[in-house]
C-alpha atoms as a PDB file:
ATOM      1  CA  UNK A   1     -10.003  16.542  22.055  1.00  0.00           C
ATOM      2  CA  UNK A   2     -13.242  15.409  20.529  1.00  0.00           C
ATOM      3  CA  UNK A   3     -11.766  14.907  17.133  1.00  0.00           C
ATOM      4  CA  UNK A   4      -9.828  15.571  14.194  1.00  0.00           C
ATOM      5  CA  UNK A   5     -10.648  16.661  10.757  1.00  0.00           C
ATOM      6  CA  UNK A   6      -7.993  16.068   7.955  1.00  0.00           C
ATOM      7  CA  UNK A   7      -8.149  19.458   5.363  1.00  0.00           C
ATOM      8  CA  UNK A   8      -6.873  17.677   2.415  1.00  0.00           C
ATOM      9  CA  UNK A   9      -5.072  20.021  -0.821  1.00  0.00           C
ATOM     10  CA  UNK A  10      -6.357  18.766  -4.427  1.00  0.00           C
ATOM     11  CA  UNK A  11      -6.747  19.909  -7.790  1.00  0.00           C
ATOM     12  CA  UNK A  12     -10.372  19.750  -8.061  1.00  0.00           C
ATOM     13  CA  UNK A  13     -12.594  20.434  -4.973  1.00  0.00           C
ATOM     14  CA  UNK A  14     -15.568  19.683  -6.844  1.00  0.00           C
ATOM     15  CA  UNK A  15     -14.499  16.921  -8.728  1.00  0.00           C
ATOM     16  CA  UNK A  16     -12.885  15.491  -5.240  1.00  0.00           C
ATOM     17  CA  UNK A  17     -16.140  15.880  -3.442  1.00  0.00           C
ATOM     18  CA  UNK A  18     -18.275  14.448  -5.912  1.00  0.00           C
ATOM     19  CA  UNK A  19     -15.704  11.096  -5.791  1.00  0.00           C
ATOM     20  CA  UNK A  20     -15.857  10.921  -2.114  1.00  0.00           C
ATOM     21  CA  UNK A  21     -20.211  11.094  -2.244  1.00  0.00           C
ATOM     22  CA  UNK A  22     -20.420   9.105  -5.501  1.00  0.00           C
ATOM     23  CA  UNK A  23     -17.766   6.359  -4.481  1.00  0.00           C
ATOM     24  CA  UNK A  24     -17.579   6.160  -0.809  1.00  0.00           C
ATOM     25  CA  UNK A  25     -20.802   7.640   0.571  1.00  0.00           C
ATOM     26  CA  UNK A  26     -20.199  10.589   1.913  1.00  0.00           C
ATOM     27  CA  UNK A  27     -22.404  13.598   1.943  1.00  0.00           C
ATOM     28  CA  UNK A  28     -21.419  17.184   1.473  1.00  0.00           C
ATOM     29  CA  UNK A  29     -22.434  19.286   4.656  1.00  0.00           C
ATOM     30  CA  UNK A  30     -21.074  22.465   3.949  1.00  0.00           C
ATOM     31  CA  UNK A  31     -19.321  24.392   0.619  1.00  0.00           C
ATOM     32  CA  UNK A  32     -17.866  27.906  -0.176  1.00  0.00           C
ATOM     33  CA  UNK A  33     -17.372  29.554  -3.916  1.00  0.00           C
ATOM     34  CA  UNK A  34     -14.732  31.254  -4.613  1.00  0.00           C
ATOM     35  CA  UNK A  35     -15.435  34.549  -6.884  1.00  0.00           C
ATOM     36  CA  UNK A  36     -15.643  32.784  -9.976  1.00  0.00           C
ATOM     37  CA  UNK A  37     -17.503  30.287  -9.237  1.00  0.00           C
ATOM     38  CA  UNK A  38     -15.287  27.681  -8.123  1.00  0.00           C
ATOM     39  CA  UNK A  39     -15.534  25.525  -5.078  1.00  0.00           C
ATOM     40  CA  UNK A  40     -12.465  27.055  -3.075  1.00  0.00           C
ATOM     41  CA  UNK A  41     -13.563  24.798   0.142  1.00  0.00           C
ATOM     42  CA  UNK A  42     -15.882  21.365   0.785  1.00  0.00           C
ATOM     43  CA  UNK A  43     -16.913  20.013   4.004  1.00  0.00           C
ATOM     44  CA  UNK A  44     -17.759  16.285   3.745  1.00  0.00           C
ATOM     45  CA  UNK A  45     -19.067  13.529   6.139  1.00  0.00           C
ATOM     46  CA  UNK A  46     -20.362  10.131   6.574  1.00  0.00           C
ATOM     47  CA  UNK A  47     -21.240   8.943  10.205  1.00  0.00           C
ATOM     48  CA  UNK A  48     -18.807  10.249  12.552  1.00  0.00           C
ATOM     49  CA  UNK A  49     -15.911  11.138  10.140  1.00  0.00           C
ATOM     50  CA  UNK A  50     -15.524  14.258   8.404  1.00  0.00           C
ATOM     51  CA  UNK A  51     -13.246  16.094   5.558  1.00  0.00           C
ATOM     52  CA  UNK A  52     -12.552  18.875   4.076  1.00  0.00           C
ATOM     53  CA  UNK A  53     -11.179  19.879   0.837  1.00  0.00           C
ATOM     54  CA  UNK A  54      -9.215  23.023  -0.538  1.00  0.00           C
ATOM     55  CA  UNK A  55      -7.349  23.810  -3.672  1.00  0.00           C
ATOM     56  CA  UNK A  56      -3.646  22.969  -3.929  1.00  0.00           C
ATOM     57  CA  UNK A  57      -3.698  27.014  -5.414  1.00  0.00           C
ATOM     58  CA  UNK A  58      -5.404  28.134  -1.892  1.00  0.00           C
ATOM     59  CA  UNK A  59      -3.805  32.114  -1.542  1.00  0.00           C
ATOM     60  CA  UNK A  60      -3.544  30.691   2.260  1.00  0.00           C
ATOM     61  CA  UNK A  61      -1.218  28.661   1.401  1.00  0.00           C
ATOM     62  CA  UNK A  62      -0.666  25.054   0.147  1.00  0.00           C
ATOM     63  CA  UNK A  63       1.143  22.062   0.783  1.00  0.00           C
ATOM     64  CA  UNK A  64       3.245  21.251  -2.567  1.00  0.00           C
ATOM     65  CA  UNK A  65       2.578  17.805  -3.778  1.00  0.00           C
ATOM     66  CA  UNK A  66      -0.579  16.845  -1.236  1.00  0.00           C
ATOM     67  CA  UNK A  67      -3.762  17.038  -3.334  1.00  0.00           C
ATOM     68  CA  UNK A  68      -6.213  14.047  -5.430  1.00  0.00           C
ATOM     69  CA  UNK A  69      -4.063  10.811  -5.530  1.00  0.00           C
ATOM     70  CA  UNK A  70      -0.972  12.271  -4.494  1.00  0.00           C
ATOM     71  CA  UNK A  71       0.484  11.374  -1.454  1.00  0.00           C
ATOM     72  CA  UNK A  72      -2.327  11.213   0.740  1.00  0.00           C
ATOM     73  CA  UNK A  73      -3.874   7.989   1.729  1.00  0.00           C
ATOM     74  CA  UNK A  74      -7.285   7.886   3.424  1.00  0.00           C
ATOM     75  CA  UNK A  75      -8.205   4.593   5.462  1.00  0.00           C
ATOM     76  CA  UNK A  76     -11.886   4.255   6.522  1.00  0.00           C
ATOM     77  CA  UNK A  77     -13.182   1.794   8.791  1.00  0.00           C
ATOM     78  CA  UNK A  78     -16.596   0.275   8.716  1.00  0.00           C
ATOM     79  CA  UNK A  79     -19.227   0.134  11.673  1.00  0.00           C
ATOM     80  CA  UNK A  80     -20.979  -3.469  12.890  1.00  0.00           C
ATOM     81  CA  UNK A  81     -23.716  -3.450  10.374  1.00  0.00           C
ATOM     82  CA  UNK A  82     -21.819  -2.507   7.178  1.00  0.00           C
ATOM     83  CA  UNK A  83     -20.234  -5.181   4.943  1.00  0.00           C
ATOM     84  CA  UNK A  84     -15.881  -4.371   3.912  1.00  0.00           C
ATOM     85  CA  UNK A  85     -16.573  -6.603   0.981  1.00  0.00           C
ATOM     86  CA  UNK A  86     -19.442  -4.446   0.025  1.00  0.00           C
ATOM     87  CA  UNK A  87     -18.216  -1.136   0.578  1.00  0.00           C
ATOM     88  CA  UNK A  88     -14.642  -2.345  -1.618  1.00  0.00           C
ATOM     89  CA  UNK A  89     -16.668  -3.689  -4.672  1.00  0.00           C
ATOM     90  CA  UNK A  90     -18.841  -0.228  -4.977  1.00  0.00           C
ATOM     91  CA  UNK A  91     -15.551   2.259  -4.716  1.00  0.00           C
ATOM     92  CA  UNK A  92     -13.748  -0.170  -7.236  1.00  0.00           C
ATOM     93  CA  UNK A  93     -16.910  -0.339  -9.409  1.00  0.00           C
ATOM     94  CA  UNK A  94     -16.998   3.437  -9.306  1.00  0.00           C
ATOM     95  CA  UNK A  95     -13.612   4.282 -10.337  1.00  0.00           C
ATOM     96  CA  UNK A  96     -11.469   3.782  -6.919  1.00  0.00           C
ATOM     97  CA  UNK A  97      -7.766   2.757  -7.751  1.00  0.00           C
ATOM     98  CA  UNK A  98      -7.488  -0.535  -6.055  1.00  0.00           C
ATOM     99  CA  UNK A  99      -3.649  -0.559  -4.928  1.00  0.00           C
ATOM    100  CA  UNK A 100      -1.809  -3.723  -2.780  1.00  0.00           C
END
């Protein structure tokens, strides 16, 4: 297995994407409108690890109570020449909720 990619549920693909670029530096490699306009599906990276996002209303089904905030926790880890405290104080400064 070369690796895994979580496909997370929320309530706002776009809103969830821009969060992830904005606060924790990801970059968006790949998205896909639903009829109306609406991002139905967001493919996100930064370095090796990649995400993806769909909406909790996906006609392919859903996971009930999996989406932004709610009941999914996402841990990154940081590579040799990043800084933890660094990467902590911009997501808090940018809105992350800071729990523990």
């Amino acid at each position: 297995m070369k690796s895994v990619i979580p496909s997370l549920r929320v309530a706002d693909v776009a809103a969830s994407t821009r969060f992830y670029e904005d606060v924790l530096g990801f970059a968006t490699v790949f998205t896909l409108p639903g009829e109306d306009g609406t991002l139905m599906h967001a493919s996100i990276q930064r370095g090796a690890v990649q995400i993806m996002f769909g909406p909790l209303s996906a006609p392919w089904g859903s996971i009930d109570g999996v989406g932004l905030g709610k009941g999914v926790v996402v841990y990154l880890g940081v590579g040799d020449d990043e800084d933890i405290d660094d990467l902590f104080a911009h997501a808090r400064d940018r809105g992350a909720k800071v729990v523990g």
